[in-house]
PDB file of N, CA and C in Angstrom:
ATOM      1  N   UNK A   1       0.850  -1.175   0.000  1.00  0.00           N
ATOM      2  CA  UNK A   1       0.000   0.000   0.000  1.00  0.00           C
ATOM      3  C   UNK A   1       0.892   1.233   0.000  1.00  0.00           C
ATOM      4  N   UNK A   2       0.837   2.368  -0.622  1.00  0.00           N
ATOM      5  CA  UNK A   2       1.344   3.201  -0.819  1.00  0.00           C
ATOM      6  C   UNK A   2       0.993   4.342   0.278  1.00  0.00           C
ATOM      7  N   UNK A   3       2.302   4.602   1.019  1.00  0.00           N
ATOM      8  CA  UNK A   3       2.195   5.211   2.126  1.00  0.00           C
ATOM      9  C   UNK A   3       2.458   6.741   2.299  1.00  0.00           C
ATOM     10  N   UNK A   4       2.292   7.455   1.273  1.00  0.00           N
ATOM     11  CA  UNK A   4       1.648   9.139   0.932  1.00  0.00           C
ATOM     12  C   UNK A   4       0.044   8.618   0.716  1.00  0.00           C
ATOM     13  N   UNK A   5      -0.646   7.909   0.320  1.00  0.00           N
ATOM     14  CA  UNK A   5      -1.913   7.626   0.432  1.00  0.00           C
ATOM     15  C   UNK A   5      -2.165   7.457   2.015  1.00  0.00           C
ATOM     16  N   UNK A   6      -1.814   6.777   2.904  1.00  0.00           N
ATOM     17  CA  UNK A   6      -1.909   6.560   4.328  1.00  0.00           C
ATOM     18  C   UNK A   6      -1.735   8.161   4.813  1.00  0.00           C
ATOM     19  N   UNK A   7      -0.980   8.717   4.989  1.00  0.00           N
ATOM     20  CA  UNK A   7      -0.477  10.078   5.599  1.00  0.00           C
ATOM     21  C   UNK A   7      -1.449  11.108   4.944  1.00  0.00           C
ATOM     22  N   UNK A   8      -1.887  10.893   3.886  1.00  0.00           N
ATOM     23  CA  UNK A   8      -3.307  11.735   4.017  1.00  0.00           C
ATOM     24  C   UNK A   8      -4.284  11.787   4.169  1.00  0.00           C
ATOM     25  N   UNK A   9      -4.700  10.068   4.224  1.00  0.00           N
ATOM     26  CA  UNK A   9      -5.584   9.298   4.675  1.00  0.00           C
ATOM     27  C   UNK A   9      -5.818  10.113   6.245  1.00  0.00           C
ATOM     28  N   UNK A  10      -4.850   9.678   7.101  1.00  0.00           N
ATOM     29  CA  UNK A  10      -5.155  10.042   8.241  1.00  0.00           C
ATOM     30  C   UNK A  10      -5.320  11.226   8.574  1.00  0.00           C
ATOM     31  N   UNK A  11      -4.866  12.440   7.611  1.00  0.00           N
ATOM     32  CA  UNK A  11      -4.794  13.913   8.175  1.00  0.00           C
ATOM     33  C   UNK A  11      -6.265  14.821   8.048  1.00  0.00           C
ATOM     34  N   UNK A  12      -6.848  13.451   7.130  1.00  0.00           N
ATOM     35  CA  UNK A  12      -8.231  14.122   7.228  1.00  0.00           C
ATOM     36  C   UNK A  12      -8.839  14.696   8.456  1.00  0.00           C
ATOM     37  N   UNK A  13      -8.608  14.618   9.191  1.00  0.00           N
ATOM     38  CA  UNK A  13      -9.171  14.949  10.709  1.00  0.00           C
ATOM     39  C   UNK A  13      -9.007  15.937  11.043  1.00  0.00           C
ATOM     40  N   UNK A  14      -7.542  16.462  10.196  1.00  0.00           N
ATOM     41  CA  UNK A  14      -7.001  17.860  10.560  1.00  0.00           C
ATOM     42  C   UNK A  14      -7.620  19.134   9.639  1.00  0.00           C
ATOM     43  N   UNK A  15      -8.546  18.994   8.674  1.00  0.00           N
ATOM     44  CA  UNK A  15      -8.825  19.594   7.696  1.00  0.00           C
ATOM     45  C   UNK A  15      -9.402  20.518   8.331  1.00  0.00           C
ATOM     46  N   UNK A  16      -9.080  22.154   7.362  1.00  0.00           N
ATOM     47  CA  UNK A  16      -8.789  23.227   7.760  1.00  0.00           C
ATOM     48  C   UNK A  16     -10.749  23.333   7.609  1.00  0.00           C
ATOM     49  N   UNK A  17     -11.247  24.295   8.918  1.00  0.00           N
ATOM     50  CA  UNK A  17     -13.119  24.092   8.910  1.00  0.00           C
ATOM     51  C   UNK A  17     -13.329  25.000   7.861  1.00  0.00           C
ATOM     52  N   UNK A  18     -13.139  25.709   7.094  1.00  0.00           N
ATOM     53  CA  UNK A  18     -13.711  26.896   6.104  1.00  0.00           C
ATOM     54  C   UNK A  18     -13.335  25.770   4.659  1.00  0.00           C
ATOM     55  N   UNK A  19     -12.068  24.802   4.882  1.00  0.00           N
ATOM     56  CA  UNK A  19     -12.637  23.874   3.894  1.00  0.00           C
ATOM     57  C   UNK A  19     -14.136  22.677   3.588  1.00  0.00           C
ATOM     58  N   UNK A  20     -13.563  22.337   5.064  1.00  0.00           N
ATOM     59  CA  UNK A  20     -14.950  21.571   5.391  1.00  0.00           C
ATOM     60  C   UNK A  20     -16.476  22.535   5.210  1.00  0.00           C
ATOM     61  N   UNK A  21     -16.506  23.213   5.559  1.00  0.00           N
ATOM     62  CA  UNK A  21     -17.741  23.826   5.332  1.00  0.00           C
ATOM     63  C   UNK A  21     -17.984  24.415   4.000  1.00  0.00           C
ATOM     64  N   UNK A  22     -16.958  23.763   3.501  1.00  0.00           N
ATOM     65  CA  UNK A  22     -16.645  24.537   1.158  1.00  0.00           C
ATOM     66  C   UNK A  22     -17.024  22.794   0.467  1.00  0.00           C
ATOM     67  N   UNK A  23     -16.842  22.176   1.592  1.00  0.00           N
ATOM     68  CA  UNK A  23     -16.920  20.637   1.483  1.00  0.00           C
ATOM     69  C   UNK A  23     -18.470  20.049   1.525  1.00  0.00           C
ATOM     70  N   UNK A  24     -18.939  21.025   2.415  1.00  0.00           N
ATOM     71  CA  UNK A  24     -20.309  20.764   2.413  1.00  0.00           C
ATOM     72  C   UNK A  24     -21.398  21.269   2.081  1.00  0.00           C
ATOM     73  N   UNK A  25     -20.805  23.041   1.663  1.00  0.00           N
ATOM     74  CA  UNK A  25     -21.758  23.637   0.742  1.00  0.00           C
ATOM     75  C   UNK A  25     -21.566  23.074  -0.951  1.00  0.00           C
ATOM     76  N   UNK A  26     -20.643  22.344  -1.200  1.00  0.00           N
ATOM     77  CA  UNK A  26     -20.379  22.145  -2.570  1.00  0.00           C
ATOM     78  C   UNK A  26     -21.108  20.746  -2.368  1.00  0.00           C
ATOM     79  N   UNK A  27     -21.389  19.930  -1.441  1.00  0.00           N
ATOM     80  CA  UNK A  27     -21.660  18.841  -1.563  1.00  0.00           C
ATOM     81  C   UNK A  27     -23.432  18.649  -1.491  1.00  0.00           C
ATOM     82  N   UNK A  28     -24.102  20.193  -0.928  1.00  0.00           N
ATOM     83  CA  UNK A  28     -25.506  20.222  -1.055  1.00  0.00           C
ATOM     84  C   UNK A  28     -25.636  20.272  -2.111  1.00  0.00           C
ATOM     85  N   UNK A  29     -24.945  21.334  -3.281  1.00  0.00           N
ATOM     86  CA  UNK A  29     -25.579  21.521  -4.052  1.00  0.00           C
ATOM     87  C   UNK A  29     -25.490  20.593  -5.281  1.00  0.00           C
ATOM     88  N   UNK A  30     -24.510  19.648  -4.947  1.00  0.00           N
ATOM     89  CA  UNK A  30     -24.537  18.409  -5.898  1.00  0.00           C
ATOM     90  C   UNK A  30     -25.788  17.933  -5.787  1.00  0.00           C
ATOM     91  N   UNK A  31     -26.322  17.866  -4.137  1.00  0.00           N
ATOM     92  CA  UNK A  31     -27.246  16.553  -4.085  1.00  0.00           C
ATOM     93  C   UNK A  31     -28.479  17.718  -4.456  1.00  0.00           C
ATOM     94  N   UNK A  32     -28.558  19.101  -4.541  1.00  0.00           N
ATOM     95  CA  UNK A  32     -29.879  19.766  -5.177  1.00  0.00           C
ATOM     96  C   UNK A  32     -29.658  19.474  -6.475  1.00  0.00           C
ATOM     97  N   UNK A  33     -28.921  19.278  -7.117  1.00  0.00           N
ATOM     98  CA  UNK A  33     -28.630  18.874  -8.325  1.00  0.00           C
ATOM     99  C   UNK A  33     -28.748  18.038  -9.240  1.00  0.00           C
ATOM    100  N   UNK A  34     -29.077  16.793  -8.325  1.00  0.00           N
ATOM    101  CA  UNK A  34     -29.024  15.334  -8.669  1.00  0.00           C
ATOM    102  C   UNK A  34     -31.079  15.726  -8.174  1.00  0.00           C
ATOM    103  N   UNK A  35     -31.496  15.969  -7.806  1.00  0.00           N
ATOM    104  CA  UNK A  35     -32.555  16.131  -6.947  1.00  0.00           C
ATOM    105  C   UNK A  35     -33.201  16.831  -8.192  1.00  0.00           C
ATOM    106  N   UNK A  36     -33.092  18.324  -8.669  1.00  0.00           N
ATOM    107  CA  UNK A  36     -33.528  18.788  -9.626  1.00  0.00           C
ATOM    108  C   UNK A  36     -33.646  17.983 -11.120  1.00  0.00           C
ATOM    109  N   UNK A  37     -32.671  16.966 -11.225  1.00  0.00           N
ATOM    110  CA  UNK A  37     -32.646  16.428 -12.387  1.00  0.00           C
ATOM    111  C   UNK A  37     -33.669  15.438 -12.262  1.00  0.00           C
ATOM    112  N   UNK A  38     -33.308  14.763 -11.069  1.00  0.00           N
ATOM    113  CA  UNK A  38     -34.748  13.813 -10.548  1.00  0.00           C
ATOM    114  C   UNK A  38     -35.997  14.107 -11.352  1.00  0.00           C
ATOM    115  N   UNK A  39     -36.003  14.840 -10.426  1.00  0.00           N
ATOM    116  CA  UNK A  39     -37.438  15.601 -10.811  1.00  0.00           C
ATOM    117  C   UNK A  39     -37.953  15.820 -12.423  1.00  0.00           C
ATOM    118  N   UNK A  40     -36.698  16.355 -12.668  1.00  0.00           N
ATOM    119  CA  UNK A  40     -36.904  16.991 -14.407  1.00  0.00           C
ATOM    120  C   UNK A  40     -37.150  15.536 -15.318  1.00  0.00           C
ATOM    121  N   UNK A  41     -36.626  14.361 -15.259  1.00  0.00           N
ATOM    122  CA  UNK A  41     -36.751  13.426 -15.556  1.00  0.00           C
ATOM    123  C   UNK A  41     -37.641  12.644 -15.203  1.00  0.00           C
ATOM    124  N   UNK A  42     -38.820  12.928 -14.347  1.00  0.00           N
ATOM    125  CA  UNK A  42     -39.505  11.919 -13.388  1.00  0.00           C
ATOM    126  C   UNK A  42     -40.763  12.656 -14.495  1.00  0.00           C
ATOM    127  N   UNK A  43     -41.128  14.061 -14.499  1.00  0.00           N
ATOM    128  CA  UNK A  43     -41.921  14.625 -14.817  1.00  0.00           C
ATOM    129  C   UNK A  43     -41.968  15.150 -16.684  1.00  0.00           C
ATOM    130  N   UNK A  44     -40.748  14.490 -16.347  1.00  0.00           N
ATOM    131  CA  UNK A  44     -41.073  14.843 -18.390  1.00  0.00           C
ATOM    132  C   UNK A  44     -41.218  13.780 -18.668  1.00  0.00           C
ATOM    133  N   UNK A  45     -41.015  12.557 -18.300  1.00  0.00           N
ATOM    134  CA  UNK A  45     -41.918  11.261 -19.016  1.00  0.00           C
ATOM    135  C   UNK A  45     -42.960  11.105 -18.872  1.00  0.00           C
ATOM    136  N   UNK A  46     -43.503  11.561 -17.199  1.00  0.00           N
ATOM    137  CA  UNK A  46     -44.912  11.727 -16.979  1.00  0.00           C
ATOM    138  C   UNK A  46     -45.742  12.335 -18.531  1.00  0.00           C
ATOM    139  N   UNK A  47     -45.045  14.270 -18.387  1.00  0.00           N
ATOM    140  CA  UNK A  47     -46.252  14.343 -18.861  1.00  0.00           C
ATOM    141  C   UNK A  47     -45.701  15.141 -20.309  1.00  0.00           C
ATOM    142  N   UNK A  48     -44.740  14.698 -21.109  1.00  0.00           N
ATOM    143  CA  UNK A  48     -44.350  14.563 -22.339  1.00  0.00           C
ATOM    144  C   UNK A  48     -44.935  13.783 -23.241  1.00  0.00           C
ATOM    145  N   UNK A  49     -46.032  13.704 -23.997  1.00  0.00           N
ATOM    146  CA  UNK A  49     -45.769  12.810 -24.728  1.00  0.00           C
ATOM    147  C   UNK A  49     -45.158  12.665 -26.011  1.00  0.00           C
ATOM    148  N   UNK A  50     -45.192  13.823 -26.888  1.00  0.00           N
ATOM    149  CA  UNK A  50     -44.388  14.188 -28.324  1.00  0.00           C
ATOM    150  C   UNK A  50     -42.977  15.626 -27.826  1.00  0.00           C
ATOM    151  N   UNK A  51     -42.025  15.518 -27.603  1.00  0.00           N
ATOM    152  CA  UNK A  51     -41.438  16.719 -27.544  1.00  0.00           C
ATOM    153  C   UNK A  51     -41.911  17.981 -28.719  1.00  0.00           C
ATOM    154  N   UNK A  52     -41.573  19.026 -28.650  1.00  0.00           N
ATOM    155  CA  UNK A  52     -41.843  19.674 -29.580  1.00  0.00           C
ATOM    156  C   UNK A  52     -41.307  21.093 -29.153  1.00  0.00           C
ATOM    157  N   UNK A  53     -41.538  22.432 -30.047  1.00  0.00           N
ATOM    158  CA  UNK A  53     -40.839  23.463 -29.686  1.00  0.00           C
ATOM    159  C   UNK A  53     -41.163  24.217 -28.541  1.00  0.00           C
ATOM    160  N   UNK A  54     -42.315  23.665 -28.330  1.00  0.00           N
ATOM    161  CA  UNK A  54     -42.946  23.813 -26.676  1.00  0.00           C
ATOM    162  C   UNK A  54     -43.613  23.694 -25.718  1.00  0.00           C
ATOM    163  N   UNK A  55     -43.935  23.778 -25.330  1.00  0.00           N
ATOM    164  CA  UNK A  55     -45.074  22.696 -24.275  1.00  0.00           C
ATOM    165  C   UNK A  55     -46.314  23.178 -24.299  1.00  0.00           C
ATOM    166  N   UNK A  56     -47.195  22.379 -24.278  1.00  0.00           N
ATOM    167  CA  UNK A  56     -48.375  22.619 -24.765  1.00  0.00           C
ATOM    168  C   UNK A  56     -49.177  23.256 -22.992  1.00  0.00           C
ATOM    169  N   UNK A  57     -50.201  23.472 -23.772  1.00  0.00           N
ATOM    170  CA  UNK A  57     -50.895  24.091 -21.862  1.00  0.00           C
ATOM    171  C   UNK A  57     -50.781  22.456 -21.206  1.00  0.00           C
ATOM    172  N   UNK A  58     -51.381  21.725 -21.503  1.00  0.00           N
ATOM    173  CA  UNK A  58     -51.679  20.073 -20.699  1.00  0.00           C
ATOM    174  C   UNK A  58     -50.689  20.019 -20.451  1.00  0.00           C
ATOM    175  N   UNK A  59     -49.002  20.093 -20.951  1.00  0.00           N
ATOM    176  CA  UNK A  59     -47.762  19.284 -20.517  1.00  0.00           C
ATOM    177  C   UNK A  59     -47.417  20.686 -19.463  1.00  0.00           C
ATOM    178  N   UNK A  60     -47.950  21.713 -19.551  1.00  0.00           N
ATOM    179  CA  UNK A  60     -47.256  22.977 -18.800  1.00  0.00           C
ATOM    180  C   UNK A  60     -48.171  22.700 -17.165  1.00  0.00           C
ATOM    181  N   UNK A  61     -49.261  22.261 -17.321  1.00  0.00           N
ATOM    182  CA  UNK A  61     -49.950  22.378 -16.232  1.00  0.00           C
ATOM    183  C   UNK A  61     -49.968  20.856 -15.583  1.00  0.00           C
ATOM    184  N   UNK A  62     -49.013  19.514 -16.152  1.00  0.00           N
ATOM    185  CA  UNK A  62     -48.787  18.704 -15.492  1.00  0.00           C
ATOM    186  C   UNK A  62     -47.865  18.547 -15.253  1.00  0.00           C
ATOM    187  N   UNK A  63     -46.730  19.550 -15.570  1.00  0.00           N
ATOM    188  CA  UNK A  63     -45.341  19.674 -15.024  1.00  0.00           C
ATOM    189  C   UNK A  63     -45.308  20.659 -13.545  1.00  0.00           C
ATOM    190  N   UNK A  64     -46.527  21.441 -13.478  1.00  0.00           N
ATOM    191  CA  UNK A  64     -47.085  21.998 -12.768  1.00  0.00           C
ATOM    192  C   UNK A  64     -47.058  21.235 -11.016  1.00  0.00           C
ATOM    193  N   UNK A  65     -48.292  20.609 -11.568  1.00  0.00           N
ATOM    194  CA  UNK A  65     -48.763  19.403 -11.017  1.00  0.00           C
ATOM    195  C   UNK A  65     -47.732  18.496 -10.115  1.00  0.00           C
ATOM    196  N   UNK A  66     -47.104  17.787 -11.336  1.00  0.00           N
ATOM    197  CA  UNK A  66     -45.968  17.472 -10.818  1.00  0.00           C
ATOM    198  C   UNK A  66     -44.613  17.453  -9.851  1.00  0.00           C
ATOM    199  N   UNK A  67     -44.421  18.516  -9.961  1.00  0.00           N
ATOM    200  CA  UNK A  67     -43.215  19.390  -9.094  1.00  0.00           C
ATOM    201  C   UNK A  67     -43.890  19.270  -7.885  1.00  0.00           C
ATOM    202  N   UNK A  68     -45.341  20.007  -8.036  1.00  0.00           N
ATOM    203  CA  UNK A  68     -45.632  20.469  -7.073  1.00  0.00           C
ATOM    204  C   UNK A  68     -46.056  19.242  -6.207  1.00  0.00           C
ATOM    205  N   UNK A  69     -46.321  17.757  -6.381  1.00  0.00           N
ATOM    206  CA  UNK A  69     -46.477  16.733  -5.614  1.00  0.00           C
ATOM    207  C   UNK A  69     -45.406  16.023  -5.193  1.00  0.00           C
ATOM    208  N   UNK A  70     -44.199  16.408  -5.968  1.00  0.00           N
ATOM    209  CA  UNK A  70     -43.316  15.725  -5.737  1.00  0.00           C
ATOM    210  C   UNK A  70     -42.309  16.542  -4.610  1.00  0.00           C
ATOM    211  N   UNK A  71     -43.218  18.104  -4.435  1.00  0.00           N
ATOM    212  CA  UNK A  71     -42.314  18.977  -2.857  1.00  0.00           C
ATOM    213  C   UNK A  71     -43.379  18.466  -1.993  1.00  0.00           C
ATOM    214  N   UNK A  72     -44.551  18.334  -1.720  1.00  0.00           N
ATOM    215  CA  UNK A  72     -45.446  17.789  -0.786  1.00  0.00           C
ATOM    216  C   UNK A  72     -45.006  16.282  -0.588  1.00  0.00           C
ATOM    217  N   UNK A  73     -44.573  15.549  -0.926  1.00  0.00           N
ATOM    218  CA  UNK A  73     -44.208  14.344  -1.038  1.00  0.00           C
ATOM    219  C   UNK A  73     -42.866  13.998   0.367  1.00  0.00           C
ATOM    220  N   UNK A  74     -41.843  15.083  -0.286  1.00  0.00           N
ATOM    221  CA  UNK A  74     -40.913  15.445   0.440  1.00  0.00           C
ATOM    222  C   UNK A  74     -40.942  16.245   1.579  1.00  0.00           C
ATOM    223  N   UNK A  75     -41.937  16.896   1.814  1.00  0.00           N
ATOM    224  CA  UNK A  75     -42.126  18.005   3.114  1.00  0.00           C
ATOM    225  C   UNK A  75     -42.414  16.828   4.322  1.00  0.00           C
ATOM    226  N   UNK A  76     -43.904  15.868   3.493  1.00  0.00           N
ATOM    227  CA  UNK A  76     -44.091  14.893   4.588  1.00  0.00           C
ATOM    228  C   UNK A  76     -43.636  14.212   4.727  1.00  0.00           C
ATOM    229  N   UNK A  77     -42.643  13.711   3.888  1.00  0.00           N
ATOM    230  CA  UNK A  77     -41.493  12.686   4.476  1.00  0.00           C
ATOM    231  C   UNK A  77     -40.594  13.262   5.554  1.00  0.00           C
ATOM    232  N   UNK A  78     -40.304  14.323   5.032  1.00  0.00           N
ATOM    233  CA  UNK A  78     -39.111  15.334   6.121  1.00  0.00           C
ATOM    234  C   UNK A  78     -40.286  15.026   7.495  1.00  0.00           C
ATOM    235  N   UNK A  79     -40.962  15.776   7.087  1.00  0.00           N
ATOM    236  CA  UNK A  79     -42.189  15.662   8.633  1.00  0.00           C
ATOM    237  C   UNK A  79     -42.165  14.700   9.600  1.00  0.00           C
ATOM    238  N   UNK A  80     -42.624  13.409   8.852  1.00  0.00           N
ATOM    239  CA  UNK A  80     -42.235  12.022   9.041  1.00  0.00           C
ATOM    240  C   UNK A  80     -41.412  11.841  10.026  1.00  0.00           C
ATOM    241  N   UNK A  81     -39.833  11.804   9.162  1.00  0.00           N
ATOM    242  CA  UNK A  81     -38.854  11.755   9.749  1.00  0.00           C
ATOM    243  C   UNK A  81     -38.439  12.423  10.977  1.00  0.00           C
ATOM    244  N   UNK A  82     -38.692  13.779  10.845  1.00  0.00           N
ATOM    245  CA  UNK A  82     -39.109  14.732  12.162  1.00  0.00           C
ATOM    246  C   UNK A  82     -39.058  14.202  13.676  1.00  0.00           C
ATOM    247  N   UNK A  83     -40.526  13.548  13.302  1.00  0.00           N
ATOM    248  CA  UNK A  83     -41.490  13.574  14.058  1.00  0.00           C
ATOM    249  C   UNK A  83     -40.580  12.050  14.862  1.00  0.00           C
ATOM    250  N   UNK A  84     -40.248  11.391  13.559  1.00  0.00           N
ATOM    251  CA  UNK A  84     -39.842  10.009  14.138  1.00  0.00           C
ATOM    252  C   UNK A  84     -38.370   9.923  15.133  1.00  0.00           C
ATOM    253  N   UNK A  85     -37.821  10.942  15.059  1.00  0.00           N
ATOM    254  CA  UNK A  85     -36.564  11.721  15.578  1.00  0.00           C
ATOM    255  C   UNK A  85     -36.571  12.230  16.984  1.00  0.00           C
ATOM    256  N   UNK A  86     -37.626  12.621  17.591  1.00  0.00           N
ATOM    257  CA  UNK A  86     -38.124  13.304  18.344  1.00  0.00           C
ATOM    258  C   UNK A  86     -38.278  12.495  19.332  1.00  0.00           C
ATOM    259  N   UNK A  87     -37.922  12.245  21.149  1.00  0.00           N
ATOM    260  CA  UNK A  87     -37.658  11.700  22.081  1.00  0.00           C
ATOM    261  C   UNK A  87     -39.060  11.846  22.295  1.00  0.00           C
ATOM    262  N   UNK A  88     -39.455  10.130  22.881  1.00  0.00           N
ATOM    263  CA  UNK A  88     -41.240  10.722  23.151  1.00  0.00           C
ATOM    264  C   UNK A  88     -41.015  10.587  24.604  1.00  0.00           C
ATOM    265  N   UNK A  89     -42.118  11.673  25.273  1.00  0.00           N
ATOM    266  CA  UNK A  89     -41.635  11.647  26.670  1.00  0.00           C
ATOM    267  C   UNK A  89     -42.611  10.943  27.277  1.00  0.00           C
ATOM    268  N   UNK A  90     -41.841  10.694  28.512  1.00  0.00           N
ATOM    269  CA  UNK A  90     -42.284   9.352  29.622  1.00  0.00           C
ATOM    270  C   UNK A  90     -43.793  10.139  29.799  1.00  0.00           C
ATOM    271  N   UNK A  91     -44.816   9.075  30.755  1.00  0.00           N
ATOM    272  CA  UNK A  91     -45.958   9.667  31.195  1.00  0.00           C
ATOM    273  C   UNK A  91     -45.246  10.903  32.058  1.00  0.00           C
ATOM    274  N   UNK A  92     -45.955  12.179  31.410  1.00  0.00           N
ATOM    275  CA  UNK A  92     -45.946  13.131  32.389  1.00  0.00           C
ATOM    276  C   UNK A  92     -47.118  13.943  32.928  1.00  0.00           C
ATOM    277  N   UNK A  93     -47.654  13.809  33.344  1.00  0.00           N
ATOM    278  CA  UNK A  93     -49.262  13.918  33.873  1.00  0.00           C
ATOM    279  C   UNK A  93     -48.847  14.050  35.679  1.00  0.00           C
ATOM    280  N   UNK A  94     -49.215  14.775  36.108  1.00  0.00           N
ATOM    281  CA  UNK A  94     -48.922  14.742  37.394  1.00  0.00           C
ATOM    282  C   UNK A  94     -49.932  14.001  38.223  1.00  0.00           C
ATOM    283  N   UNK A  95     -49.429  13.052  38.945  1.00  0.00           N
ATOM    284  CA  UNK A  95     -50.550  12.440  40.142  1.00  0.00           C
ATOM    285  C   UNK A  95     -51.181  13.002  41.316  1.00  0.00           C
ATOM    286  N   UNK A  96     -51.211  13.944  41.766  1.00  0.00           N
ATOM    287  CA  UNK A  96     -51.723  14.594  42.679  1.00  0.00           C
ATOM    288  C   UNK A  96     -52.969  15.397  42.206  1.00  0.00           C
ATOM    289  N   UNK A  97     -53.841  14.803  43.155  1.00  0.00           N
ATOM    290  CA  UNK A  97     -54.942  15.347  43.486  1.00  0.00           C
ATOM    291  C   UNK A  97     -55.520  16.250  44.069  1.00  0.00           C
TER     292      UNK A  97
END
């Protein structure tokens, strides 16, 4: 194993934070990226059926449609997840009468 691969292997730990945080704004916007294409691909087969020089009202108002079920989709999943994240607390009801 080649041991300049090891020695930077390990120095990852040391990485300077204004990289790391260049590390992770570059790495959202990959995944908005991959996410937008999603989408763009999910919804033009939907509601494409002949390409042409432009979209007709039906393909404009089910691309519409589209997007727009596929952020509600994701809000309640986020929600979901949320919710499922969230420490449920012991009985707290007080006993005294």
């Amino acid at each position: 194993m080649d041991s300049s691969w090891n020695s930077s292997a390990a120095g990852l730990g040391s990485v300077d934070p204004q990289l790391q945080h260049l590390i992770r704004v570059e790495t959202q916007k990959q995944r908005f990226q991959q996410l937008v294409h999603q989408v763009t691909e999910l919804c033009w087969e939907k509601c494409v059926d002949k390409p042409g020089p432009a979209l007709d009202s039906r393909a404009e108002a089910c691309f519409v449609n589209c997007v727009d079920r596929f952020i509600d989709t994701s809000q309640f999943t986020l929600h979901q997840l949320e919710q499922t994240q969230k420490p449920k607390p012991i009985f707290s009801e007080s006993l005294s009468d």
